[in-house]
Protein backbone atom coordinates (compact mmCIF):
# COMPACT_ATOMS: atom_id res chain seq x y z
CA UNK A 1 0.00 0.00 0.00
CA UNK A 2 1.44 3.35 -1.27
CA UNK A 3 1.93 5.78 1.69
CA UNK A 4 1.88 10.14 1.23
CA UNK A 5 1.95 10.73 4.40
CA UNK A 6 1.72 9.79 8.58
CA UNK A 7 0.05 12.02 10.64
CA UNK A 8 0.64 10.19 14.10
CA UNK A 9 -1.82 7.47 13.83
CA UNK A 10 -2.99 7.96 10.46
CA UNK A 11 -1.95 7.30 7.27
CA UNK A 12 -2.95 9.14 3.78
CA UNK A 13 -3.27 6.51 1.02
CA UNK A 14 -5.50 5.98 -1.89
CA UNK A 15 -7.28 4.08 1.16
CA UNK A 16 -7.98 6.35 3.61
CA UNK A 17 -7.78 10.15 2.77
CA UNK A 18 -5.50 10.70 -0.21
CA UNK A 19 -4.74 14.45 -0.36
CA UNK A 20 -3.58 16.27 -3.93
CA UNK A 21 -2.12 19.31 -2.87
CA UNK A 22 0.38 20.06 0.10
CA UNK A 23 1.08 23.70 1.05
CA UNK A 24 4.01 24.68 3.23
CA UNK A 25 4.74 28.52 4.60
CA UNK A 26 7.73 29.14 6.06
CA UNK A 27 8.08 32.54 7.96
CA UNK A 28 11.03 34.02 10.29
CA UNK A 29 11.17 36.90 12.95
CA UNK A 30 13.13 40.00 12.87
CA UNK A 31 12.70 43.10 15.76
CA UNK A 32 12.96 46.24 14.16
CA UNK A 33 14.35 49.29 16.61
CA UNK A 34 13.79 52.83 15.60
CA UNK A 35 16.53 55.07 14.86
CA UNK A 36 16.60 58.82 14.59
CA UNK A 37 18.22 60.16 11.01
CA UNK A 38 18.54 56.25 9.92
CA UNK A 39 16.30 53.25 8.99
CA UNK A 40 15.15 51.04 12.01
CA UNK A 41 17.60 48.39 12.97
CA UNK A 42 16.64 44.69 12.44
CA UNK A 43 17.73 41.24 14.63
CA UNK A 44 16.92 37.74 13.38
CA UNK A 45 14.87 36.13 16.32
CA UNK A 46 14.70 32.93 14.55
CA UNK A 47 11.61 30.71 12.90
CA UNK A 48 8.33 32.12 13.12
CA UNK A 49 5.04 29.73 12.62
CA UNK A 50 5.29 27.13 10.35
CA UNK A 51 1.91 25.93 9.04
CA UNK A 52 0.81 23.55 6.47
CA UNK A 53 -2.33 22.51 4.57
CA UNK A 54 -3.50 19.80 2.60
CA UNK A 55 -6.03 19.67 0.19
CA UNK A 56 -7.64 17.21 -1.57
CA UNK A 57 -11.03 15.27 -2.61
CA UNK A 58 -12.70 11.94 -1.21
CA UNK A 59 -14.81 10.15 -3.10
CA UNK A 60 -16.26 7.72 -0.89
CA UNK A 61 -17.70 5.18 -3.94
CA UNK A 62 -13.95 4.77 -5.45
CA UNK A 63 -11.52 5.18 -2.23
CA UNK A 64 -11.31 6.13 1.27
CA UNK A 65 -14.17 6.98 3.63
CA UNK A 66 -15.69 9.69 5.35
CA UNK A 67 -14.34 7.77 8.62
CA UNK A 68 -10.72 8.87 7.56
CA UNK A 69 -12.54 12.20 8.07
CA UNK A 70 -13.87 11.53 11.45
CA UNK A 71 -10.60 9.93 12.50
CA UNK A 72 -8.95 13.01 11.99
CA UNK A 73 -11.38 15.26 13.65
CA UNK A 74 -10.97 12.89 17.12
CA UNK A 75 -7.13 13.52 16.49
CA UNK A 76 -7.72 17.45 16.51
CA UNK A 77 -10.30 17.20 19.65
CA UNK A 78 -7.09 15.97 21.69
CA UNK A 79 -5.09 19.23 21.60
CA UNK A 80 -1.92 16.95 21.12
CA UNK A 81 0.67 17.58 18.19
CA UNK A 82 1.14 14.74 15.93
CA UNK A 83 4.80 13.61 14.30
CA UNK A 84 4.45 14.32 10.57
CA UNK A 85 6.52 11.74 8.63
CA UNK A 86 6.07 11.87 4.33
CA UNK A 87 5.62 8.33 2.63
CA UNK A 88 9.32 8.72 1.67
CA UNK A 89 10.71 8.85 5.24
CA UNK A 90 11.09 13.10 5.33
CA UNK A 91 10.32 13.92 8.98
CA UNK A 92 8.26 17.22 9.02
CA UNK A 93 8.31 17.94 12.63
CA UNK A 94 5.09 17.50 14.89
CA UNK A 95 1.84 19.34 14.05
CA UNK A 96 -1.63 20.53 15.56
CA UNK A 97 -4.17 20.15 13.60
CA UNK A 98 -6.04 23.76 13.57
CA UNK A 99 -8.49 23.06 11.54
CA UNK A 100 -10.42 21.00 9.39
CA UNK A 101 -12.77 22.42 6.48
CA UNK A 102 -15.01 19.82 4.09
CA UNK A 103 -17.61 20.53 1.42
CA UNK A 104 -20.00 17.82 0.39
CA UNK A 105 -21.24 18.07 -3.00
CA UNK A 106 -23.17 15.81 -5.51
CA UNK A 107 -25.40 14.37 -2.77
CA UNK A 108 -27.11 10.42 -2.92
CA UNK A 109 -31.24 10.25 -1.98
CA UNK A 110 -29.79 9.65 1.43
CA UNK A 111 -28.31 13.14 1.59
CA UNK A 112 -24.56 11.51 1.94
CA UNK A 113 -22.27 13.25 -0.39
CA UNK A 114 -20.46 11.51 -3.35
CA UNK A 115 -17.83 14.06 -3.11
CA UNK A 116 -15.92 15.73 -0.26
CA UNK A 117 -13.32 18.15 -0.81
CA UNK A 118 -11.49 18.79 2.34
CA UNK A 119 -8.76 20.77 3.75
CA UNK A 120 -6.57 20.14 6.94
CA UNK A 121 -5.13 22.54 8.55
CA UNK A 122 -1.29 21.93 10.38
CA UNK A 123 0.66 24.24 12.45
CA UNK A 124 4.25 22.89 13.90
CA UNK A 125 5.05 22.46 17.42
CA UNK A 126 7.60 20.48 17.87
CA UNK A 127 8.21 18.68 21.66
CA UNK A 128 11.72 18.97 23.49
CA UNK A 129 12.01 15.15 22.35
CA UNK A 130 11.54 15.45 18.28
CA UNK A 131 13.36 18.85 18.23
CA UNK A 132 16.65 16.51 19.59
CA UNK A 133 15.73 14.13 16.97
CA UNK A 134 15.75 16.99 13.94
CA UNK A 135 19.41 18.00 15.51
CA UNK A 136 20.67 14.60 16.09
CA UNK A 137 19.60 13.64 12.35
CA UNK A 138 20.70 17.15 11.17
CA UNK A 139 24.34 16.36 12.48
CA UNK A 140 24.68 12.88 11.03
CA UNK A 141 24.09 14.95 7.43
């Protein structure tokens, strides 16, 4: 079974939730201090938030289930991060999930929707534990 991506517990596949679009934004901090006669003065802080979403469309008739939905929602109703590993073995970092945004469209009789498109939203948060991991991993390179 092909893997994208592990989100602690769960797995995206062509089984489960498969997603088709994976956004990443990347932002830093810098103070700024005034200064009279000259532009302010700036001082790397380090990484700001790092937040990811992924996008995609269930079709419950072909592959996955709207359980790989509801899975995912329990997982956000803990508060906990999550590691983030992609099917290839990258390791993201650990993530919240913020938020979670589906629209069902092309409805059966039963009002249950042959199409979902969804969106997850990440943010990282990374534990004293994993951030050693990164470094460790980062100083094998």
């Amino acid at each position: 079974m092909p893997v994208q991506l592990i989100l602690g517990y769960f797995v995206f596949s062509l089984y489960t939730l498969a997603y088709q679009e994976l956004q990443r934004q990347l932002a830093w901090r810098h103070a700024s201090t005034s200064r009279v006669g000259a532009r302010p003065a700036h001082q790397f802080l380090g990484p700001d938030e790092e937040q990811l979403t992924l996008s995609g469309v269930l079709l419950p008739e072909f592959a996955g289930s709207r359980l790989s939905l509801e899975l995912l929602e329990a997982m956000a109703a803990t508060g906990r991060s999550w590691p983030l590993i992609q099917g290839d073995g990258l390791l993201y970092g650990e993530y919240l999930i913020t938020g979670i945004q589906t629209t069902g469209t092309l409805h059966f009789q039963d009002g249950a929707p042959r199409k979902i498109e969804f969106q997850l939203m990440l943010k990282r948060t990374d534990s004293a534990l994993l951030g050693d991991l990164t470094e460790q991993l980062a100083s094998k390179l």
